[in-house]
Protein backbone atom coordinates (compact mmCIF):
# COMPACT_ATOMS: atom_id res chain seq x y z
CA UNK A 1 7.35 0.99 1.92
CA UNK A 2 7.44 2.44 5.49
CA UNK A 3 4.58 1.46 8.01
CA UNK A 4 4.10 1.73 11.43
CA UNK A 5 3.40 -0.36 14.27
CA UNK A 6 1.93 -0.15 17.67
CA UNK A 7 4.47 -3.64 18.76
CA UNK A 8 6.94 -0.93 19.49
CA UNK A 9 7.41 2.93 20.36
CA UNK A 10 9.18 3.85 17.25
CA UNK A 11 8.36 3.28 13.13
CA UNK A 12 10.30 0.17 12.09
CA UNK A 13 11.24 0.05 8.67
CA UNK A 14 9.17 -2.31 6.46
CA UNK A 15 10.99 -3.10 2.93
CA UNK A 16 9.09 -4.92 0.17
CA UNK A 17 11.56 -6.22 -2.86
CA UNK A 18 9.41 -7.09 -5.71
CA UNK A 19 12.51 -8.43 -7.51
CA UNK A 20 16.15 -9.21 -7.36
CA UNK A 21 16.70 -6.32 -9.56
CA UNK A 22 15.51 -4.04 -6.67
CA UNK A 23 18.50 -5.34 -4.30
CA UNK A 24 20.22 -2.00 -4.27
CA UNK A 25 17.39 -0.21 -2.66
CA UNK A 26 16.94 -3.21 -0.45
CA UNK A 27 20.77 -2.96 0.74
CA UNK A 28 19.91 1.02 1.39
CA UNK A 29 16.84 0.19 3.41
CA UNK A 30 18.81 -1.91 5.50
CA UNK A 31 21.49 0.81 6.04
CA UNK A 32 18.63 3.29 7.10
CA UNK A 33 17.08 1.10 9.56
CA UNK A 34 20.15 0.12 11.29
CA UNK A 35 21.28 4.29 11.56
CA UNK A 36 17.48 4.22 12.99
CA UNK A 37 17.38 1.27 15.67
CA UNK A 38 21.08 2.09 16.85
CA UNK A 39 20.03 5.82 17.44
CA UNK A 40 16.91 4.85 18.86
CA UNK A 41 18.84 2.02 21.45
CA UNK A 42 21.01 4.94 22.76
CA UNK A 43 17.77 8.03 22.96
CA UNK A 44 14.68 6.42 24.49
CA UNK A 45 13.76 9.01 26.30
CA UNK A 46 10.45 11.14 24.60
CA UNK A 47 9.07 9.18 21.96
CA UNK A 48 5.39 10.23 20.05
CA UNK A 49 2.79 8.47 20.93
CA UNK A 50 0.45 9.73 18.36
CA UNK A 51 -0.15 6.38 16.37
CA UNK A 52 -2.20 3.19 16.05
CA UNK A 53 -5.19 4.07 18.10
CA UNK A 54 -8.79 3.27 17.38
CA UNK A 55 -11.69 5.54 18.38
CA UNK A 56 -15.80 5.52 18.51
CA UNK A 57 -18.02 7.90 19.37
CA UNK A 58 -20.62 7.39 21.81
CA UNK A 59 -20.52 6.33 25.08
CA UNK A 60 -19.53 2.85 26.10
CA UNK A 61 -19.14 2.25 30.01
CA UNK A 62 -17.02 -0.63 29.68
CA UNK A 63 -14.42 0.56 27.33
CA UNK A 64 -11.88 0.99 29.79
CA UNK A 65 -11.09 -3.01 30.49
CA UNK A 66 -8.24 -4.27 28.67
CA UNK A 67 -10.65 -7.13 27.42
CA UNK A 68 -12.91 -4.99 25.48
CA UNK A 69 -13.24 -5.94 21.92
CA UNK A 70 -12.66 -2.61 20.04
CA UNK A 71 -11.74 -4.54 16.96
CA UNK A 72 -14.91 -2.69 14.78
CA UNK A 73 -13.58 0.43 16.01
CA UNK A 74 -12.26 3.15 13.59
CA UNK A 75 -8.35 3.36 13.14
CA UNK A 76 -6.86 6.73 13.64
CA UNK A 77 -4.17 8.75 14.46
CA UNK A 78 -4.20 11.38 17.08
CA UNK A 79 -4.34 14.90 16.94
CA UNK A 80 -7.88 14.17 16.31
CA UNK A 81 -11.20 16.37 17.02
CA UNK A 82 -14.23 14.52 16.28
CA UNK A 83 -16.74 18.03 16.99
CA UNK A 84 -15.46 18.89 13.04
CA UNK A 85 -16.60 15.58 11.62
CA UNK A 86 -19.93 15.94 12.50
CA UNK A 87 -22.64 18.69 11.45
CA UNK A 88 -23.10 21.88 12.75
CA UNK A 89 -26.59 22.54 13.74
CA UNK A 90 -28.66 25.43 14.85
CA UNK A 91 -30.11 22.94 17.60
CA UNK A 92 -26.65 21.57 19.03
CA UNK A 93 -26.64 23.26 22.60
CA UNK A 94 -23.31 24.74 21.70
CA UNK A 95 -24.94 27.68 20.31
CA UNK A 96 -23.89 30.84 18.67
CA UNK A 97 -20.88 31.21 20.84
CA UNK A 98 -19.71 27.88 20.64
CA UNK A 99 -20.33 27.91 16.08
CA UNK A 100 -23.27 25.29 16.95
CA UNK A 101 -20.84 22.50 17.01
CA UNK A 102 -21.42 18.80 18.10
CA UNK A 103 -20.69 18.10 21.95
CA UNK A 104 -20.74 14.39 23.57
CA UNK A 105 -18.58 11.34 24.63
CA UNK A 106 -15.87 9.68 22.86
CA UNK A 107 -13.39 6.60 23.45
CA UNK A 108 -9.75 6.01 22.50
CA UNK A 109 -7.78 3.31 22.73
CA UNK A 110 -4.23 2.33 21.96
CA UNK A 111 -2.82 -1.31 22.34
CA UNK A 112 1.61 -1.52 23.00
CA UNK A 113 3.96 -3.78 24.01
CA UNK A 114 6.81 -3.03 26.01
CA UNK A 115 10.13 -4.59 24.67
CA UNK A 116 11.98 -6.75 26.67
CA UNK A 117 15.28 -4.35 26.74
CA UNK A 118 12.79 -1.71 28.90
CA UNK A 119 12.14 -4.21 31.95
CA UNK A 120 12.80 -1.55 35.14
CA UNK A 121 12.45 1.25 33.50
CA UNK A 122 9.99 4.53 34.40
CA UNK A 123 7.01 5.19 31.83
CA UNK A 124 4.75 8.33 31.86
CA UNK A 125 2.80 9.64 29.44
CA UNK A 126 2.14 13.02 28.84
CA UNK A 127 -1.23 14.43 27.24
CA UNK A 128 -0.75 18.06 25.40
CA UNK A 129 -3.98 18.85 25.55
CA UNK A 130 -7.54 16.25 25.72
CA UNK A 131 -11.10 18.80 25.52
CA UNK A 132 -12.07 17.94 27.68
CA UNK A 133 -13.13 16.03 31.18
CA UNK A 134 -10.66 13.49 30.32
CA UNK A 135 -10.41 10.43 31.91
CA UNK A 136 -7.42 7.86 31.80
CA UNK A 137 -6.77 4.12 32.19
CA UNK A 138 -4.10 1.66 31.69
CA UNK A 139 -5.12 -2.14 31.67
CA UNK A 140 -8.16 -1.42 32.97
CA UNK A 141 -6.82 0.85 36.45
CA UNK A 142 -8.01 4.49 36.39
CA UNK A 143 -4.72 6.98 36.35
CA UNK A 144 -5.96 9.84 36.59
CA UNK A 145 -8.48 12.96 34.87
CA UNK A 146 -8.60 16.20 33.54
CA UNK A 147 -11.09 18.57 33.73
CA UNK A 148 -9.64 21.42 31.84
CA UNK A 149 -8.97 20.97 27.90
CA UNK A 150 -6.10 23.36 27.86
CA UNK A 151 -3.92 21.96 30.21
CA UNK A 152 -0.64 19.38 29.70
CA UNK A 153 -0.73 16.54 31.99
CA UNK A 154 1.42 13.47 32.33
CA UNK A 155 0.10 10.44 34.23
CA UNK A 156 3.20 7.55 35.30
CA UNK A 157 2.21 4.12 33.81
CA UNK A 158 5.13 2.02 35.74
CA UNK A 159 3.17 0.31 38.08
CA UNK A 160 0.23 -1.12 35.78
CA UNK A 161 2.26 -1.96 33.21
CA UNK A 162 1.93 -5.85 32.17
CA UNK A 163 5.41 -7.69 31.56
CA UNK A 164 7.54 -7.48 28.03
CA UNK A 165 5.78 -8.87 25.81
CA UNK A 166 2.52 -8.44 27.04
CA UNK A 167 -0.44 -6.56 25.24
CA UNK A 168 -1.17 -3.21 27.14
CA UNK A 169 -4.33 -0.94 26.44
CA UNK A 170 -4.12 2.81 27.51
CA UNK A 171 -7.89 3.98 27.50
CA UNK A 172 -9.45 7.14 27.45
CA UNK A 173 -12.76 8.92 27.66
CA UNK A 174 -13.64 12.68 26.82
CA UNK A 175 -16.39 14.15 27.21
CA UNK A 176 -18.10 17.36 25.92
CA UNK A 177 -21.25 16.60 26.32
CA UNK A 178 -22.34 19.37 28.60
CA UNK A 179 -22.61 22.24 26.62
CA UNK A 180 -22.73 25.35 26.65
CA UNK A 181 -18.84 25.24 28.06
CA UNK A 182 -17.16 27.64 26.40
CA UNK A 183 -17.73 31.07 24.03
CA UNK A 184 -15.71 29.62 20.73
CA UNK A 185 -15.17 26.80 18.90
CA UNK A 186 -13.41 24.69 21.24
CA UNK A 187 -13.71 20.58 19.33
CA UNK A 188 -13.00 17.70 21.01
CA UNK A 189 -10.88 14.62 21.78
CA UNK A 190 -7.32 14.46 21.80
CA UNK A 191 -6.54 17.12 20.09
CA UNK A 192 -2.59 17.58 20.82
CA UNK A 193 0.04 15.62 20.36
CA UNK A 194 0.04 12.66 23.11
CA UNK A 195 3.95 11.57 24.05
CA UNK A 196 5.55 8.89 26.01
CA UNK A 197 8.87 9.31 28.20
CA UNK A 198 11.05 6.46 28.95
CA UNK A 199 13.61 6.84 31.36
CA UNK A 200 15.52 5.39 34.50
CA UNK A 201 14.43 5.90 38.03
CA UNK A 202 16.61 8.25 38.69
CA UNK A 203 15.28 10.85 36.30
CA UNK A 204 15.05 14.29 35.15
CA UNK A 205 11.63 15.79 36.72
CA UNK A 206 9.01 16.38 34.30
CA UNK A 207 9.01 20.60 33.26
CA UNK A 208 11.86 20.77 35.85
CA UNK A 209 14.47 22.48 34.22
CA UNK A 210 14.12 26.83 34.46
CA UNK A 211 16.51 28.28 32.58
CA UNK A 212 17.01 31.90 32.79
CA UNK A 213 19.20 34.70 31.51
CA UNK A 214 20.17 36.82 34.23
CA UNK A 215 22.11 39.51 32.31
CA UNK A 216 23.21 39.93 28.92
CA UNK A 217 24.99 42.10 26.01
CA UNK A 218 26.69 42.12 23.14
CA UNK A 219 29.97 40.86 25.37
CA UNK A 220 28.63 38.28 27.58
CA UNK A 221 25.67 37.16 28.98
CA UNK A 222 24.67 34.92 32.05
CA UNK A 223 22.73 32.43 32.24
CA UNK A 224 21.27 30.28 35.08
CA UNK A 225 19.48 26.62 35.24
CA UNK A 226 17.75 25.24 37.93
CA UNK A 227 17.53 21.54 37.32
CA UNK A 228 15.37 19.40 38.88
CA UNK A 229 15.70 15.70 39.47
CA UNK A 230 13.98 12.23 41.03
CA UNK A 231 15.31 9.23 42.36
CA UNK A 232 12.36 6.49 42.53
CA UNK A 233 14.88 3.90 43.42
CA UNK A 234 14.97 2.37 46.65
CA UNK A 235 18.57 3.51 47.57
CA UNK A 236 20.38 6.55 47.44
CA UNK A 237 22.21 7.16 44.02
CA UNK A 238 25.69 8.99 43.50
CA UNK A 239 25.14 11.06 40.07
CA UNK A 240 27.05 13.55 37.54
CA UNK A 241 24.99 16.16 35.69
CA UNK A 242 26.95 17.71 32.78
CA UNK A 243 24.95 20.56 31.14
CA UNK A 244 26.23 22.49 27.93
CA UNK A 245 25.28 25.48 26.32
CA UNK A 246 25.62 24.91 22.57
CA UNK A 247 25.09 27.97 19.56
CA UNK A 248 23.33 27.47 16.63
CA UNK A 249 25.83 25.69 14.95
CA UNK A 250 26.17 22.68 17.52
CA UNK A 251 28.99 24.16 19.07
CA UNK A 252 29.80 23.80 22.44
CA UNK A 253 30.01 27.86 24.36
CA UNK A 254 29.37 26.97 27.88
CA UNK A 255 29.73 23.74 30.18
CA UNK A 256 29.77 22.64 33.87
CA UNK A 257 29.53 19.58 35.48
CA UNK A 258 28.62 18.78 39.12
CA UNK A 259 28.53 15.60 41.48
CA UNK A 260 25.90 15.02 43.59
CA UNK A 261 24.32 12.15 46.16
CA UNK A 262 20.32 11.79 45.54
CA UNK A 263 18.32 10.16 48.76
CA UNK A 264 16.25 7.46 47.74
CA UNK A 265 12.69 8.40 46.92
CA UNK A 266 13.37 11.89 47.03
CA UNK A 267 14.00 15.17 44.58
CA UNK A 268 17.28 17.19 44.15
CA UNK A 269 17.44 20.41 43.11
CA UNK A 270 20.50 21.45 40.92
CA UNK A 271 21.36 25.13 40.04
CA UNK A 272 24.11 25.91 37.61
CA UNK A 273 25.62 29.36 35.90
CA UNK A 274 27.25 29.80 32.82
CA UNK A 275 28.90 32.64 31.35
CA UNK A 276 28.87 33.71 27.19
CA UNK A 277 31.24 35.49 25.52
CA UNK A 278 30.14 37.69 22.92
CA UNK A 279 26.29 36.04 22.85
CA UNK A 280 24.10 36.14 19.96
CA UNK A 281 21.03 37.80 21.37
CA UNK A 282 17.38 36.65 20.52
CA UNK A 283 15.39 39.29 19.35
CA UNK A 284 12.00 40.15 16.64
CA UNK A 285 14.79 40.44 13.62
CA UNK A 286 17.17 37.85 14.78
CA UNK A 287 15.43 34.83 16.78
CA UNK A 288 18.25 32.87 17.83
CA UNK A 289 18.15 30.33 19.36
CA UNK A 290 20.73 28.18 21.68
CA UNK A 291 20.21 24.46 22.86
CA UNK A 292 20.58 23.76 26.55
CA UNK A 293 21.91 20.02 26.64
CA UNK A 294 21.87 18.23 30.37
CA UNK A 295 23.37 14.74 30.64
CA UNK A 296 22.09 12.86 34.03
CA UNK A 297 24.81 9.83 34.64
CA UNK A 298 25.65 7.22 37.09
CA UNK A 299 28.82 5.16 37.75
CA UNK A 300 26.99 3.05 34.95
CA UNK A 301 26.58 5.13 32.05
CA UNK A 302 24.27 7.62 31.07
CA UNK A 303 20.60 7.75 32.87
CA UNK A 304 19.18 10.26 30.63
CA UNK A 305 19.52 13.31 28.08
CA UNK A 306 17.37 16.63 28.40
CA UNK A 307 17.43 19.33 25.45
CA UNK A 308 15.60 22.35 25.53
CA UNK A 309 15.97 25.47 22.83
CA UNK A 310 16.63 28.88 24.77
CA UNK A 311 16.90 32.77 23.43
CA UNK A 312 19.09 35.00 25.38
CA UNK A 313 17.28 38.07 25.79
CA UNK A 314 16.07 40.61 28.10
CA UNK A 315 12.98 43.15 28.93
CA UNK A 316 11.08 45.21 31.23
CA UNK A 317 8.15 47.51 31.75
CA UNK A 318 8.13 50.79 32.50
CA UNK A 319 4.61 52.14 33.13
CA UNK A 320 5.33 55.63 31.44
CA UNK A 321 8.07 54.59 29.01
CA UNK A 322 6.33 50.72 27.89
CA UNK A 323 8.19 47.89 26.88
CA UNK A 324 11.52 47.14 26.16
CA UNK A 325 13.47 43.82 24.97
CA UNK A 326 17.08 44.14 25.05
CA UNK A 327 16.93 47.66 26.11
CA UNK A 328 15.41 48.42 22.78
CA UNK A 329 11.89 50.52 23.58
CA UNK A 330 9.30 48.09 21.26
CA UNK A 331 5.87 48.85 20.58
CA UNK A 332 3.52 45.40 20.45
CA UNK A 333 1.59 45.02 17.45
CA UNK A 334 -0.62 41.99 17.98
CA UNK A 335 -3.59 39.94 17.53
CA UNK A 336 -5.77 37.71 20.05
CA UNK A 337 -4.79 34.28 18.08
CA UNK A 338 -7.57 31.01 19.35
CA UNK A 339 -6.70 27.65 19.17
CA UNK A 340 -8.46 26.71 16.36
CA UNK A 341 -7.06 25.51 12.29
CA UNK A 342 -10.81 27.31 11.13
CA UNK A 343 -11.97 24.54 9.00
CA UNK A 344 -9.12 22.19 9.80
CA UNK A 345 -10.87 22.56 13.70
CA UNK A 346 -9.01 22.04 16.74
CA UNK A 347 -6.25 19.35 16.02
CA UNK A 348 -2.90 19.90 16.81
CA UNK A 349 -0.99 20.29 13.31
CA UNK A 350 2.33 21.95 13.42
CA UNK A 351 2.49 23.49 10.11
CA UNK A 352 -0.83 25.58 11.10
CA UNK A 353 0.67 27.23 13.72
CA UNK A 354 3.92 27.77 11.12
CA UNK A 355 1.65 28.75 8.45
CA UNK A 356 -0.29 31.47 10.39
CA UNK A 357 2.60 33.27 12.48
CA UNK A 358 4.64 33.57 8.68
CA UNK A 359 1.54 35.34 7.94
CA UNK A 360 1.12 37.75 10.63
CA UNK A 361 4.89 38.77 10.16
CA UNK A 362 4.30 39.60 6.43
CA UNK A 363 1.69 41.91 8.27
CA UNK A 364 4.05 43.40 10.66
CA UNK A 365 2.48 41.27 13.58
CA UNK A 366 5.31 41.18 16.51
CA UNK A 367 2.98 40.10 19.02
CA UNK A 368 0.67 37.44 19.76
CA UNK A 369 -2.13 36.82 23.11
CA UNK A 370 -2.80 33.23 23.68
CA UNK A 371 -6.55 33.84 24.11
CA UNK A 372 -7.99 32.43 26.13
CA UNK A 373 -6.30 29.66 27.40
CA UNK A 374 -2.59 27.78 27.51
CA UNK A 375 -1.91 27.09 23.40
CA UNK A 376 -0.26 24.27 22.36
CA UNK A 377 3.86 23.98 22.73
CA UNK A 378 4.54 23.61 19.31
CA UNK A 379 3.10 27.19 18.71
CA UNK A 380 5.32 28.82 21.54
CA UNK A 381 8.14 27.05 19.60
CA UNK A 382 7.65 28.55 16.60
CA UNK A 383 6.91 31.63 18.23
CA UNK A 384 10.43 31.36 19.77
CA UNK A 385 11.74 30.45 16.16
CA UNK A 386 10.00 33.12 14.16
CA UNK A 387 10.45 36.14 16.68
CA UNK A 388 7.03 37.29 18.24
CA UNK A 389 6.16 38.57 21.48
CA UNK A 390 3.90 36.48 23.61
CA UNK A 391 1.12 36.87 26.63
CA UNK A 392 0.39 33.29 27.73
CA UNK A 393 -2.95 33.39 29.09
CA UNK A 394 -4.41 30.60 31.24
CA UNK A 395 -8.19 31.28 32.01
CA UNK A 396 -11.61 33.02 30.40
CA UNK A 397 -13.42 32.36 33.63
CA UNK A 398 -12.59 31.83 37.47
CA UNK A 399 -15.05 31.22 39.80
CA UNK A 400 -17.89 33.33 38.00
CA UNK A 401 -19.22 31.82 34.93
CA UNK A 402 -19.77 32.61 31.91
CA UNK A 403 -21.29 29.53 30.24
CA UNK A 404 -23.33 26.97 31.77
CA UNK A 405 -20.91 24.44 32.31
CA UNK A 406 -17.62 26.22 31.69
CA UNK A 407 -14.66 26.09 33.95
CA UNK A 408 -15.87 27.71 36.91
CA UNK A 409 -17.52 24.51 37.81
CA UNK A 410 -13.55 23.18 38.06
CA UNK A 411 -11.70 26.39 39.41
CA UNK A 412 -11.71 25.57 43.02
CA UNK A 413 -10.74 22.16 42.85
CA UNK A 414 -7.93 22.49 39.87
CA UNK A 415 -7.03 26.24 39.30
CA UNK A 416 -3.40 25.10 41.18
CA UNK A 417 -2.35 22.33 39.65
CA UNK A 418 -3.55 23.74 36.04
CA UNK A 419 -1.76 27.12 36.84
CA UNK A 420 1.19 25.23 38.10
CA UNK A 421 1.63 23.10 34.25
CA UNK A 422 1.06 26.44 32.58
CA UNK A 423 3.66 27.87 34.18
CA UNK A 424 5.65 25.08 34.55
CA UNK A 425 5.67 23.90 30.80
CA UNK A 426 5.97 27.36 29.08
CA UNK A 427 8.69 29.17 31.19
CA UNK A 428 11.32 28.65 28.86
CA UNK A 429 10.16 30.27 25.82
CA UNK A 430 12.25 33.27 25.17
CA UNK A 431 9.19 34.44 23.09
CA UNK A 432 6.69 34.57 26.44
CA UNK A 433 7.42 37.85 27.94
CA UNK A 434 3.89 38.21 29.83
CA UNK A 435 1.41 35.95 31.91
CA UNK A 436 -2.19 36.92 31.78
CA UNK A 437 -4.11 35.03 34.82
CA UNK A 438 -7.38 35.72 33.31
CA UNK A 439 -9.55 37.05 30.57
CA UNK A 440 -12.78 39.66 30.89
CA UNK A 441 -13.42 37.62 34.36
CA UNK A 442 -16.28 38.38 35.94
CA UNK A 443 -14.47 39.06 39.41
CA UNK A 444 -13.39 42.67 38.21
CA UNK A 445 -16.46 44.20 39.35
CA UNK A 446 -16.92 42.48 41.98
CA UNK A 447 -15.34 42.14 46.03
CA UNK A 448 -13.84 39.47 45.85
CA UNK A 449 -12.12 39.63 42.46
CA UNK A 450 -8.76 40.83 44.16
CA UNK A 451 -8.73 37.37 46.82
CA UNK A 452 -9.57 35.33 43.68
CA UNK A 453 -6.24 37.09 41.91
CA UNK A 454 -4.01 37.06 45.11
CA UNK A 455 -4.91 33.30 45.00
CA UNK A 456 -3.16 32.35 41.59
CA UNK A 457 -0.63 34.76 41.22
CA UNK A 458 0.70 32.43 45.12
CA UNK A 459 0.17 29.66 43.09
């Protein structure tokens, strides 16, 4: 059988032989889990995170302290909403708008060791998506929180981590109590999948790489990456970056390679340009897709690997004429898609997203509006993979409410760094052809809505 562990950041291979008779499959096991740990060895670099935690609902002040004895708690796996395992009641404070759905505090916990082979190296973990007011800790020290459910954040764990072979205990609280604060079904917890990155000091920036097509046709197309990358070591570091372009089929179309000195303790900025022959160009009937593959090395070896799936495509508006992708004049046929599963609630599962985009095709859906809020990656992806059109939208309110305890109460003091993800995370998606800053806001009618606009879109 296979089981999982929290001792270590990837499934290890558990094989029960109930007899000698069984030694064939035993021998095949051990085949499979040596492909597994040498592949693993060579590509620690983003690794799920989503397993072995324990959760209870209810406050408890004291459940951030890497002493706390969460051994009654219930074992789960995240993405997890606990709003759709309780009842919906005409009395919750949710109300209509929000289905009458539970609202309050909850507590997750996860317990890892770090393995003696990753002494020195950089850990940060990186949250898809916690409704909401979350708030983080690692071995008892606060990292950080996160007012806005919607939003990707990563928080660095290096300096609170306790030595190899030391229990750790990440920690974290969400709270929806304070309701109304929002006008759908929003659930709650960690909801999104919940990664960790491990990686050398010198290190590929987090949501640093742009890649953009610059031109393209059916003979050749440009492309362009801006690549951005951290030294957190305490002297300066000499470094090759070798970036390929490969097609669907693995091959290798573009390449370039450049040499550069890092200062200690500070970012470099990379840009590179490649040039395609005779491209195959993403579009609605033919989504396809190319893999942008960055190697970050030192006189030592490799430091890192960075993939990222890219379309080759491009549009424009014309306000008399509409859109066009490709040069191709396209009319969007859409929906306003939520966040939601509908009875599966708010968790994260991939094949929901997959299962409801193959549907709207088989309608003639080309277009999708991310209402009201930043969706999940894993739907952009398929998105990108399927062939839709998307508007990525980031807010339903801005400094005007419209629920009690909504994000208004948060614009001022995060609209930046939560535009800044958005934009930050999503930019690569062939499929995203539109950003919408806001939905139905208030600010329309009002003076200042155009200072409250000019204020993002500088963001």
């Amino acid at each position: 059988s296979i089981k999982r562990t929290s001792l270590c950041f990837f499934p290890l291979l558990k094989i029960k032989i109930a007899a000698m008779k069984n030694l064939i499959v035993f021998f095949l096991a051990v085949i499979i889990m040596s492909c597994v740990s040498e592949n693993a060895d060579k590509q620690f670099e983003k690794l799920k995170f989503d397993y072995d935690w324990k959760f209870s609902l209810g406050d408890q002040p004291d459940a951030f302290k890497i002493d706390f004895n969460d051994s009654s708690w219930r074992a789960i796996d995240v993405p997890h909403d606990f709003s759709i395992e309780q009842q919906f009641d005409s009395l919750n404070p949710s109300g209509t708008s929000g289905a009458y759905a539970f609202g309050g505090v909850g507590w997750y916990r996860k317990h890892f060791v770090i393995p003696e082979k990753y002494k020195g190296k950089r850990f940060e973990i990186q949250f898809n998506g916690v409704y909401r007011n979350a708030e983080v800790w690692l071995n008892g020290q606060q990292l950080g929180v996160r007012p806005y459910g919607y939003s990707t954040f990563r928080l660095n764990l290096t300096a609170f981590l306790n030595e190899s072979g030391k229990d750790n205990v990440i920690a974290v609280r969400v709270n929806t109590k304070d309701q109304p604060n929002s006008r759908w079904y929003t659930g709650s917890g960690i909801y999104r999948h919940v990664w960790l990155k491990v990686s050398d000091l010198t290190h590929f920036v987090s949501d640093g790489v742009f890649v953009k097509t610059v031109s393209a046709n059916k003979d050749n197309a440009e492309i362009s990456a801006s690549i951005e990358i951290k030294n957190d070591k305490i002297k300066p570091e000499k470094c090759i970056l070798t970036t390929q372009i490969l097609n669907s089929k693995g091959e290798v179309v573009a390449e370039q390679a450049s040499s550069f000195n890092i200062v200690a303790e500070e970012f470099f900025l990379l840009n590179q340009k490649f040039n395609i022959e005779n491209p195959v160009i993403w579009s609605l009937e033919n989504p396809n897709l190319y893999k942008l593959k960055s190697v970050l090395e030192n006189k030592n070896g490799i430091l890192e690997t960075y993939e990222q799936n890219i379309g080759i495509r491009t549009f424009s508006f014309d306000a008399e004429k509409g859109f066009f992708l490709n040069g191709k004049h396209i009319k969007l046929k859409g929906v306003n898609n939520h966040h939601d599963g509908g009875p599966l609630g708010s968790a994260c599962y991939d094949y929901t997203f997959e299962r409801q985009l193959k549907i709207l095709k088989s309608m003639g859906c080309n277009a999708i509006r991310m209402s009201h809020n930043p969706p999940a990656p894993e739907l952009l992806d398929c998105a990108d993979s399927l062939g839709f059109l998307v508007i990525d939208e980031i807010f339903d309110e801005w400094t005007y409410g419209k629920t009690k305890f909504g994000y208004s109460l948060n614009f001022n003091d995060w609209y930046t760094k939560d535009v800044t993800s958005w934009i930050r995370r999503d930019r690569n998606h062939p499929s995203v052809i539109a950003w919408s800053l806001g939905n139905e806001v208030p600010e329309q009618r009002a003076d200042d809505g155009k200072s409250v606009l000019e204020k993002i879109r500088k963001v």
